[in-house]
Structures are given as C-alpha cells and as structure tokens.
N, C-alpha and C. Protein backbone atom coordinates (compact mmCIF):
# COMPACT_ATOMS: atom_id res chain seq x y z
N UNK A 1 -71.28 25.76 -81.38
CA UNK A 1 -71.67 26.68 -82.42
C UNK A 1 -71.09 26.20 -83.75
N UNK A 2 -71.68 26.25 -84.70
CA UNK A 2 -71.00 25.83 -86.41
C UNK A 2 -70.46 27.49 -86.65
N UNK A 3 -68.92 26.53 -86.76
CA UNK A 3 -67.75 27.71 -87.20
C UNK A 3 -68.60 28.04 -88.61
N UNK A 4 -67.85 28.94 -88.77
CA UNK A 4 -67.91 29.62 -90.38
C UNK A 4 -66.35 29.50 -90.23
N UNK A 5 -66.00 29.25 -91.54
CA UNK A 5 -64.90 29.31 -92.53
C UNK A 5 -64.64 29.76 -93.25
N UNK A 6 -63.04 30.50 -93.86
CA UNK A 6 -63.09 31.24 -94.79
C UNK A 6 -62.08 30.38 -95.78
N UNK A 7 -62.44 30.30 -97.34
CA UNK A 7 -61.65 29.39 -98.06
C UNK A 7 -60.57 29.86 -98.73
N UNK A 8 -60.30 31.49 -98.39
CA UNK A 8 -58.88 32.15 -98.54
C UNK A 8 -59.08 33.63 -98.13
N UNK A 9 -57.92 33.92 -97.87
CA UNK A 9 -57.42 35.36 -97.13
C UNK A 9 -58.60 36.45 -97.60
N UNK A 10 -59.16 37.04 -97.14
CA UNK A 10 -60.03 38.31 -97.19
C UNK A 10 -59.44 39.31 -96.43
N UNK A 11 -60.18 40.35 -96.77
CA UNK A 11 -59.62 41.66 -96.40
C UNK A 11 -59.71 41.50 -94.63
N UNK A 12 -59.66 42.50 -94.02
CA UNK A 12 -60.35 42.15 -92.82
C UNK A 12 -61.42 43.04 -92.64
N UNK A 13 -61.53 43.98 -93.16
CA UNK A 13 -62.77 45.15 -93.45
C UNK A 13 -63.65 44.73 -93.91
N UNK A 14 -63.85 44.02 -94.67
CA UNK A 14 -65.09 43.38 -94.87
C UNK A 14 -65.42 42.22 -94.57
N UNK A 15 -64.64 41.58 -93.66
CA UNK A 15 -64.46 39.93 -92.59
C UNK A 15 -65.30 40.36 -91.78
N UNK A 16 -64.45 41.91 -91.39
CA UNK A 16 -65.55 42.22 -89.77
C UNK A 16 -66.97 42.62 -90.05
N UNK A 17 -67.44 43.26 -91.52
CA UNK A 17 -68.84 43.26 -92.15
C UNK A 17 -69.44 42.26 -91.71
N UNK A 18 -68.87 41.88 -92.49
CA UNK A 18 -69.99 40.08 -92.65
C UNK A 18 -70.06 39.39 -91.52
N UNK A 19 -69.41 39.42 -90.59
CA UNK A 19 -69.27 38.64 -89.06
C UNK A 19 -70.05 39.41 -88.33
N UNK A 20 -69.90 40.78 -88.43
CA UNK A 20 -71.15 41.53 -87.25
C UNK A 20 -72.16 41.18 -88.10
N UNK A 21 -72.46 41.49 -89.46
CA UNK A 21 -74.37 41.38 -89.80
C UNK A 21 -74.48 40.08 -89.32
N UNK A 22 -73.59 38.75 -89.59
CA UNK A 22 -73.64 37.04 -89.12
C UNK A 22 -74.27 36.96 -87.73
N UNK A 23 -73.73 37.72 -87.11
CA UNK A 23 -73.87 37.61 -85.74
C UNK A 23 -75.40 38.24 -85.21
N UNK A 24 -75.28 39.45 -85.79
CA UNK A 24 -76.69 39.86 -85.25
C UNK A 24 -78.32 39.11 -86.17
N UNK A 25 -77.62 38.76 -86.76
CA UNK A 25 -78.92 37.76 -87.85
C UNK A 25 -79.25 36.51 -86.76
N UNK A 26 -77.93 35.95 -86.21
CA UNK A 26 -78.23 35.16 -85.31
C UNK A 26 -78.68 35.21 -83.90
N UNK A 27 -78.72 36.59 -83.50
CA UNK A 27 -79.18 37.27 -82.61
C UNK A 27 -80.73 36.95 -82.60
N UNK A 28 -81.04 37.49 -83.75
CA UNK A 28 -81.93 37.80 -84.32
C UNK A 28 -83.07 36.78 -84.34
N UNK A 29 -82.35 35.04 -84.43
CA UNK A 29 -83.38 34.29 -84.70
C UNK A 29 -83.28 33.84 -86.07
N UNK A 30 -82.19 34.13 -86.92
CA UNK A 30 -82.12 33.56 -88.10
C UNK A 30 -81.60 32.07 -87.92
N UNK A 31 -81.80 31.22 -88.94
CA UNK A 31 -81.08 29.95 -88.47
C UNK A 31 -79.59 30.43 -89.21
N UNK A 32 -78.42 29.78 -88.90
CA UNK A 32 -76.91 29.86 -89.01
C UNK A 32 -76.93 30.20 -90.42
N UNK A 33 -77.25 28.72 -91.55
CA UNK A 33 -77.25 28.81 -93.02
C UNK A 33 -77.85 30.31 -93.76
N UNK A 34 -79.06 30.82 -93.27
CA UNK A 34 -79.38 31.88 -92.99
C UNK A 34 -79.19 32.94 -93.22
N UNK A 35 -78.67 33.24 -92.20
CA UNK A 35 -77.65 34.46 -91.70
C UNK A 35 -76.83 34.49 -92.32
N UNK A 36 -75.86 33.64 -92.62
CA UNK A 36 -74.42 33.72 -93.92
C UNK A 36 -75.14 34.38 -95.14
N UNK A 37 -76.01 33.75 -95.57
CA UNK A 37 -76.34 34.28 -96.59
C UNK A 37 -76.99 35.07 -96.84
N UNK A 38 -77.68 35.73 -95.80
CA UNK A 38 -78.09 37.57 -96.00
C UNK A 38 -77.02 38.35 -95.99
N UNK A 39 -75.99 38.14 -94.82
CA UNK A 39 -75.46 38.13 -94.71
C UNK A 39 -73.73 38.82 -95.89
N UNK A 40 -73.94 37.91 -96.46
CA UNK A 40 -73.29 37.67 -98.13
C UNK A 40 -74.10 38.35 -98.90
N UNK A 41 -75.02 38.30 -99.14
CA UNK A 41 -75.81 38.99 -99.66
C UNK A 41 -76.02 40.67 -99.83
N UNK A 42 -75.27 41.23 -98.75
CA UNK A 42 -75.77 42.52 -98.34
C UNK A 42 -73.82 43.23 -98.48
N UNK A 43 -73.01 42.48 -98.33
CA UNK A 43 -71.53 42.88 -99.20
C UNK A 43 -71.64 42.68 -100.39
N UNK A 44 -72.74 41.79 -101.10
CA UNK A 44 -72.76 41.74 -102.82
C UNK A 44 -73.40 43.01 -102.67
N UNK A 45 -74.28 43.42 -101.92
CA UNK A 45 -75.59 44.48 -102.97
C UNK A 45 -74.30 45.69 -102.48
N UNK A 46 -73.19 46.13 -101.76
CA UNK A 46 -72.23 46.94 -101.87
C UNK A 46 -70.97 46.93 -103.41
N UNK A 47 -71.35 48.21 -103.77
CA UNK A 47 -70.25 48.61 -104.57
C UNK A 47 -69.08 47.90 -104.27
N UNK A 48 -68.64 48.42 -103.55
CA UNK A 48 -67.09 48.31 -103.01
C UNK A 48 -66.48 47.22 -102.57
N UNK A 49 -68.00 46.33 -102.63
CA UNK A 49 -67.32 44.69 -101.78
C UNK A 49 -68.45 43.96 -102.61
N UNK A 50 -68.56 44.39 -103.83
CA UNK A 50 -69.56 43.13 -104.51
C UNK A 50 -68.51 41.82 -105.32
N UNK A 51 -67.47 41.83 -105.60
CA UNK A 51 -66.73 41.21 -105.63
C UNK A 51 -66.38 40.17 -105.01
N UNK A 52 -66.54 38.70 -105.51
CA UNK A 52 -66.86 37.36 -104.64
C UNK A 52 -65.60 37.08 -103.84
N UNK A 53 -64.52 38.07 -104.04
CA UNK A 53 -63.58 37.94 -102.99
C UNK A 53 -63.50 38.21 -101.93
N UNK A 54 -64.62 39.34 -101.89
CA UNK A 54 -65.24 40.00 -100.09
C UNK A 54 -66.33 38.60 -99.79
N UNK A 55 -66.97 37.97 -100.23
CA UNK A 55 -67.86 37.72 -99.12
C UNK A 55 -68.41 36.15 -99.62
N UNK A 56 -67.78 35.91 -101.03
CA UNK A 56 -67.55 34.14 -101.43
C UNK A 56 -67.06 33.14 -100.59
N UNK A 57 -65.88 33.86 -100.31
CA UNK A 57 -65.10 32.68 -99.50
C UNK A 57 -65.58 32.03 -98.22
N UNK A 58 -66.90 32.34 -97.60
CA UNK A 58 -66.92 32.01 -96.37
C UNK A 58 -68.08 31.18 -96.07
N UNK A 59 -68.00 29.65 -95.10
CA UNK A 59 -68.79 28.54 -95.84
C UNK A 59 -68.81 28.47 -94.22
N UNK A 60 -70.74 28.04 -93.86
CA UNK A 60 -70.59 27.34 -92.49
C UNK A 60 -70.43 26.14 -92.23
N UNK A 61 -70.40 25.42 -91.53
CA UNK A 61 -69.98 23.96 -91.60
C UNK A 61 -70.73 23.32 -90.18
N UNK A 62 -71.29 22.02 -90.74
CA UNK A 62 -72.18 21.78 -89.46
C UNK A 62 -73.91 22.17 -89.43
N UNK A 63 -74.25 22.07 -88.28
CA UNK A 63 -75.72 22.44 -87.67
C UNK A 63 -76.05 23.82 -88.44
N UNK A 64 -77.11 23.98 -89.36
CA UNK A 64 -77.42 25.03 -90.05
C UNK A 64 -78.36 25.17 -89.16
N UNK A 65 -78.78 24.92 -88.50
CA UNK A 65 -80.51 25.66 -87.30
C UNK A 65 -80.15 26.39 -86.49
N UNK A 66 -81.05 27.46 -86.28
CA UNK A 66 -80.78 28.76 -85.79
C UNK A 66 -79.93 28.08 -84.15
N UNK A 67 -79.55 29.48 -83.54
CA UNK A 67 -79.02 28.94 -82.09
C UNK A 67 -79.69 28.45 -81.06
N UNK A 68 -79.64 27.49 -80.57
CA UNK A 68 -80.63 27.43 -79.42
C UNK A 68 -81.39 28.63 -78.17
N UNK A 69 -82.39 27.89 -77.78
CA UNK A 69 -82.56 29.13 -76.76
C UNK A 69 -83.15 30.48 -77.65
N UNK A 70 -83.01 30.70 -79.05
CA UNK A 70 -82.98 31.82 -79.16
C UNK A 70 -84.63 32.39 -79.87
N UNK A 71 -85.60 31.54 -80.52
CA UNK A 71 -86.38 31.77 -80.71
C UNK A 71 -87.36 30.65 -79.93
C-alpha cells in the first residue's frame, strides 16, 4: 500500500478525519493520489480545520493507482 505521510505534528482530530474519508475514498475505487485530495479538500471546505495545518501536511508517496482488486 503507498503510505501517506505527514510532514509535521497535526492534531489527531483531524488526522483521524482525513484518514477515515482516505480510506473510504479508497474503498470506494478512488485511485490513492485521489482520495488524499478530496480528501484534503473536504477539511479545507471546514471552518474549523481549513487551516493548512489540519490537512497540508500530508503527502502520499509511491503508487498513486487506486488499490488493486478494487474496481
């Protein structure tokens, strides 16, 4: 699987945001690159976590195509 990475300390409240929508995007059939970035996308369109410190820091690395098996 291509880790995702985070390029400094985040909250963890909005770590675990972005990792469940990540996850179910990939559920889903999104490819990896994807998914991060709806992903990211959807803590920007939040008030409270539009701030590139919730949901900037986190970079996938590797195979951007969706998961195997899955579509």
């Amino acid at each position: 699987m291509t880790p995702v990475c985070s390029l400094w300390k985040v909250s963890d409240e909005s770590t675990s945001k972005l990792m469940t929508d990540y996850y179910q995007r990939l559920l889903q059939g999104e490819s990896r690159s994807a998914a991060l970035f709806h992903a990211q996308k959807t803590l920007l369109a939040n008030s409270n976590e539009s701030h590139p410190y919730y949901w900037a820091a986190f970079v996938s690395i590797g195979n951007m195509a969706p998961l195997p098996g899955l579509r």
